[in-house]
N, C-alpha and C. Protein backbone atom coordinates (compact mmCIF):
# COMPACT_ATOMS: atom_id res chain seq x y z
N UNK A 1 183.76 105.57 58.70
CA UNK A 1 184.17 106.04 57.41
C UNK A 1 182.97 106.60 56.64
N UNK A 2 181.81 105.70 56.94
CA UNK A 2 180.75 106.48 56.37
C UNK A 2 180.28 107.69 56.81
N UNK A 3 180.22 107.40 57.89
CA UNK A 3 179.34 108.87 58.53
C UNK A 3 180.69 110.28 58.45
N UNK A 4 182.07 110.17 58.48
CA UNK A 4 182.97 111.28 57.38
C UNK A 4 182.78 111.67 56.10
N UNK A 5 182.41 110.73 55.21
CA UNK A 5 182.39 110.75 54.33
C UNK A 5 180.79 111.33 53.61
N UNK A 6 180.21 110.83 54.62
CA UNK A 6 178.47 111.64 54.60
C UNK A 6 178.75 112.70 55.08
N UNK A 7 179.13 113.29 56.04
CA UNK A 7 179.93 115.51 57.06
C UNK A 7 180.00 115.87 55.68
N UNK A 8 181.57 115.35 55.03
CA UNK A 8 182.37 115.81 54.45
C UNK A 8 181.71 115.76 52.51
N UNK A 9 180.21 115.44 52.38
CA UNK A 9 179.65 115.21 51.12
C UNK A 9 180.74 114.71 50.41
N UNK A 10 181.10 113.36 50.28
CA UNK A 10 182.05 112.97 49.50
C UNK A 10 181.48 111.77 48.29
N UNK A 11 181.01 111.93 47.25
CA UNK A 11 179.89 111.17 46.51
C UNK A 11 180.43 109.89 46.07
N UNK A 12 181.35 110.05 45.89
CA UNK A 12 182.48 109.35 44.97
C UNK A 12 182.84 108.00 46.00
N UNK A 13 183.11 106.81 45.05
CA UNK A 13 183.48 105.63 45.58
C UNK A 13 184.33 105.25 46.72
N UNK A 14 184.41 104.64 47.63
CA UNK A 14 185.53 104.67 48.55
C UNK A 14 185.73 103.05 48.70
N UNK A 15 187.26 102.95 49.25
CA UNK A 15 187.93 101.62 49.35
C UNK A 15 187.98 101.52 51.33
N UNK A 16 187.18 100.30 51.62
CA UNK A 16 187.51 100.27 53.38
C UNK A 16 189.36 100.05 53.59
N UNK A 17 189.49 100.99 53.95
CA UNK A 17 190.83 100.59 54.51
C UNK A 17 191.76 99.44 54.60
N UNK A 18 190.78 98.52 55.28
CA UNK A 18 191.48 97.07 55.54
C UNK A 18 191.28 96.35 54.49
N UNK A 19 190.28 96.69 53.11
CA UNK A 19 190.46 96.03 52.53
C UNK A 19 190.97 96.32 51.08
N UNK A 20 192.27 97.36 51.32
CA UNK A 20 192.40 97.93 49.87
C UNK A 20 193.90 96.69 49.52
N UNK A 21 194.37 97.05 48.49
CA UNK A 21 194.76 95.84 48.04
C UNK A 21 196.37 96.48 47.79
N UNK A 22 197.44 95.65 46.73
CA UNK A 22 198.54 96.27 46.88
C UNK A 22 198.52 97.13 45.71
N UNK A 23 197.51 96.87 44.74
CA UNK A 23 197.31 97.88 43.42
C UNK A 23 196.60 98.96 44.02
N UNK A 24 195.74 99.32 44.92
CA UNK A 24 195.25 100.19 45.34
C UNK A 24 196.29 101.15 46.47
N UNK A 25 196.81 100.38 46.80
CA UNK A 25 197.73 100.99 47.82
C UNK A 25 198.76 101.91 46.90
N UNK A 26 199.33 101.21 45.56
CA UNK A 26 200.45 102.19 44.71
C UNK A 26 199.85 102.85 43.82
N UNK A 27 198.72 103.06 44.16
CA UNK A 27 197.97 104.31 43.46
C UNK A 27 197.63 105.52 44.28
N UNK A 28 197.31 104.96 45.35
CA UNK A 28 197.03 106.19 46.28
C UNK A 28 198.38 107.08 47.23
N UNK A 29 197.28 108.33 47.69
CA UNK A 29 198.83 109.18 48.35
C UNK A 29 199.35 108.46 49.52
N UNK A 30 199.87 109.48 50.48
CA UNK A 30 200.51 108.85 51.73
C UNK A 30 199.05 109.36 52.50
N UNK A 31 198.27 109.88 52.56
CA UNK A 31 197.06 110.18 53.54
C UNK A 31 196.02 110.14 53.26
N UNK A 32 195.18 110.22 53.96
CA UNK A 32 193.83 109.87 53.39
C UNK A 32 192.59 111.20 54.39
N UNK A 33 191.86 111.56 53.81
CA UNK A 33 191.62 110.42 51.91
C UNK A 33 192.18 110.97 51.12
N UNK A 34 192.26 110.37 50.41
CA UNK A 34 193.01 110.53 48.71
C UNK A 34 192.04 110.15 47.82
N UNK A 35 191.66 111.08 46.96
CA UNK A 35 190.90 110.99 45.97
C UNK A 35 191.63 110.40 44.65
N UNK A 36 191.32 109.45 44.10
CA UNK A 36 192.83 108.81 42.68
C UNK A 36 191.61 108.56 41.50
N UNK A 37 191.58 109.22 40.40
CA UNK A 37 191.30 108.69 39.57
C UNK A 37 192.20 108.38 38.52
N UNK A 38 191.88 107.27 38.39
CA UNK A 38 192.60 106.14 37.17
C UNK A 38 192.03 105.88 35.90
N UNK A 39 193.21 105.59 35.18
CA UNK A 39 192.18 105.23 33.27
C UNK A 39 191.43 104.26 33.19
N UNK A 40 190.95 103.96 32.21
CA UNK A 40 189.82 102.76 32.01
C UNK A 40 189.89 101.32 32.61
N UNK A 41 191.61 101.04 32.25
CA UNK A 41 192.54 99.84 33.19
C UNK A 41 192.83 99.58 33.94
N UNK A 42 192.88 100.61 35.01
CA UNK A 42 193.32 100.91 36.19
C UNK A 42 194.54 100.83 35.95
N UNK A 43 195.51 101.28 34.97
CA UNK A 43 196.77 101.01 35.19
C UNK A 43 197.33 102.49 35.40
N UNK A 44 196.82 103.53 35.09
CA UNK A 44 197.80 104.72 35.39
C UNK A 44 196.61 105.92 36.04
N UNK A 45 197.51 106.46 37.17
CA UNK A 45 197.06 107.62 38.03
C UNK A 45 196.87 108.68 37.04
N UNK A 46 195.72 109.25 37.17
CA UNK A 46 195.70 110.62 36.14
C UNK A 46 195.11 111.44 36.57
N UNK A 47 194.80 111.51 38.05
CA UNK A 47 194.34 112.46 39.14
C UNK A 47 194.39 112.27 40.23
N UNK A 48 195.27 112.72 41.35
CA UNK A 48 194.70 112.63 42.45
C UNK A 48 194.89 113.70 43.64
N UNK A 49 194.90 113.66 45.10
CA UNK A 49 194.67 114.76 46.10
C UNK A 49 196.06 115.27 46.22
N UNK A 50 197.28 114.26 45.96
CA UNK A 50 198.53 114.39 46.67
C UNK A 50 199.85 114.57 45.38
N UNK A 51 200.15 115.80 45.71
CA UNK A 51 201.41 116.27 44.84
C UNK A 51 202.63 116.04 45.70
N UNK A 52 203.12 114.55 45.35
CA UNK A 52 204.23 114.10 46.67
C UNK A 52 203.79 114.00 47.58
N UNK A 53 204.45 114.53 48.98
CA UNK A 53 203.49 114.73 50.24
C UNK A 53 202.54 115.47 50.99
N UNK A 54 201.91 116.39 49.52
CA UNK A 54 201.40 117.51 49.79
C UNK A 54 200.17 117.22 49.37
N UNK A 55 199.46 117.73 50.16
CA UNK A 55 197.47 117.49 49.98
C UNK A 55 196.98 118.02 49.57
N UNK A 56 196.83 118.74 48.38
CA UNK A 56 195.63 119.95 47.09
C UNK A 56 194.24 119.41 48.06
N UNK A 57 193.76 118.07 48.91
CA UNK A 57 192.02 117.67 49.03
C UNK A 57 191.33 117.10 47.76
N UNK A 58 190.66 116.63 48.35
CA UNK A 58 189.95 116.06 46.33
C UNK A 58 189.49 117.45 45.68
N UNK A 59 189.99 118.26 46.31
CA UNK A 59 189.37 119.52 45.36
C UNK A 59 190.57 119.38 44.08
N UNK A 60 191.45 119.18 44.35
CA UNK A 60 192.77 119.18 43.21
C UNK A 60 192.53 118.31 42.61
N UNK A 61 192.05 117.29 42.95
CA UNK A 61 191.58 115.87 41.81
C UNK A 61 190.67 115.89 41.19
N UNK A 62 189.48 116.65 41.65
CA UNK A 62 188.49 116.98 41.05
C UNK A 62 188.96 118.03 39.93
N UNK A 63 189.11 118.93 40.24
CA UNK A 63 189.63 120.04 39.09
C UNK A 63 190.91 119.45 38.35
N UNK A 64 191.55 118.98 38.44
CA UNK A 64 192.57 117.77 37.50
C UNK A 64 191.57 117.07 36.65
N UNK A 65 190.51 116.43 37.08
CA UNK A 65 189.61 115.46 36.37
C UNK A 65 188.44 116.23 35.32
N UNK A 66 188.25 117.50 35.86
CA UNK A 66 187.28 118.53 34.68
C UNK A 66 188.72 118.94 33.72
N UNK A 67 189.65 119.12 34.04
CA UNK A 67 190.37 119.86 33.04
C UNK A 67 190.81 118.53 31.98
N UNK A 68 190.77 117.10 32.62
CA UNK A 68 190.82 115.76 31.61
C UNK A 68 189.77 115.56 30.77
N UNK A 69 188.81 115.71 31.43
CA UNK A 69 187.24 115.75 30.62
C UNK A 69 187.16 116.79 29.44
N UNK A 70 187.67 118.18 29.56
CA UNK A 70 187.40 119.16 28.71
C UNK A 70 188.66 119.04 27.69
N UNK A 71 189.11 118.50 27.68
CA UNK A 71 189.86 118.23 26.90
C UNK A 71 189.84 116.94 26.17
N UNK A 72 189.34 116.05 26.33
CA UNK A 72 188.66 115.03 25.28
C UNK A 72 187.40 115.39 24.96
N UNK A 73 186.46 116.49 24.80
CA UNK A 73 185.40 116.90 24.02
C UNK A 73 186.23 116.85 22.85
């Protein structure tokens, strides 16, 4: 997982597989990776890779997450 995630420059935090949990599991998509960013609580999705079963890549979460940012300036 590391050495993908080092190819694929992926900077951002990651969950090992076996040890993601059942709150982590109903946040994320059906594939991976899934990039999910969540609010301060972790209680609500407010970005992530997968529109249903469809994969934007963390490029869609990422650009979901600048257009959240520019908009609370």
């Amino acid at each position: 997982m590391r050495d993908y995630m080092k190819e694929d420059r992926m900077p951002w935090l990651a969950v090992k597989y076996e040890a993601r949990s059942e709150k982590i599991t109903s946040c994320s998509g059906p594939g991976i990776p899934c990039l999910v960013l969540v609010d301060a609580k972790g209680q609500q999705v407010l970005a992530d890779s997968f529109q249903g079963d469809n994969c934007g890549g963390p490029q869609q979460a990422l650009a979901e997450t600048r257009r959240i940012l520019q908009r609370g300036r």
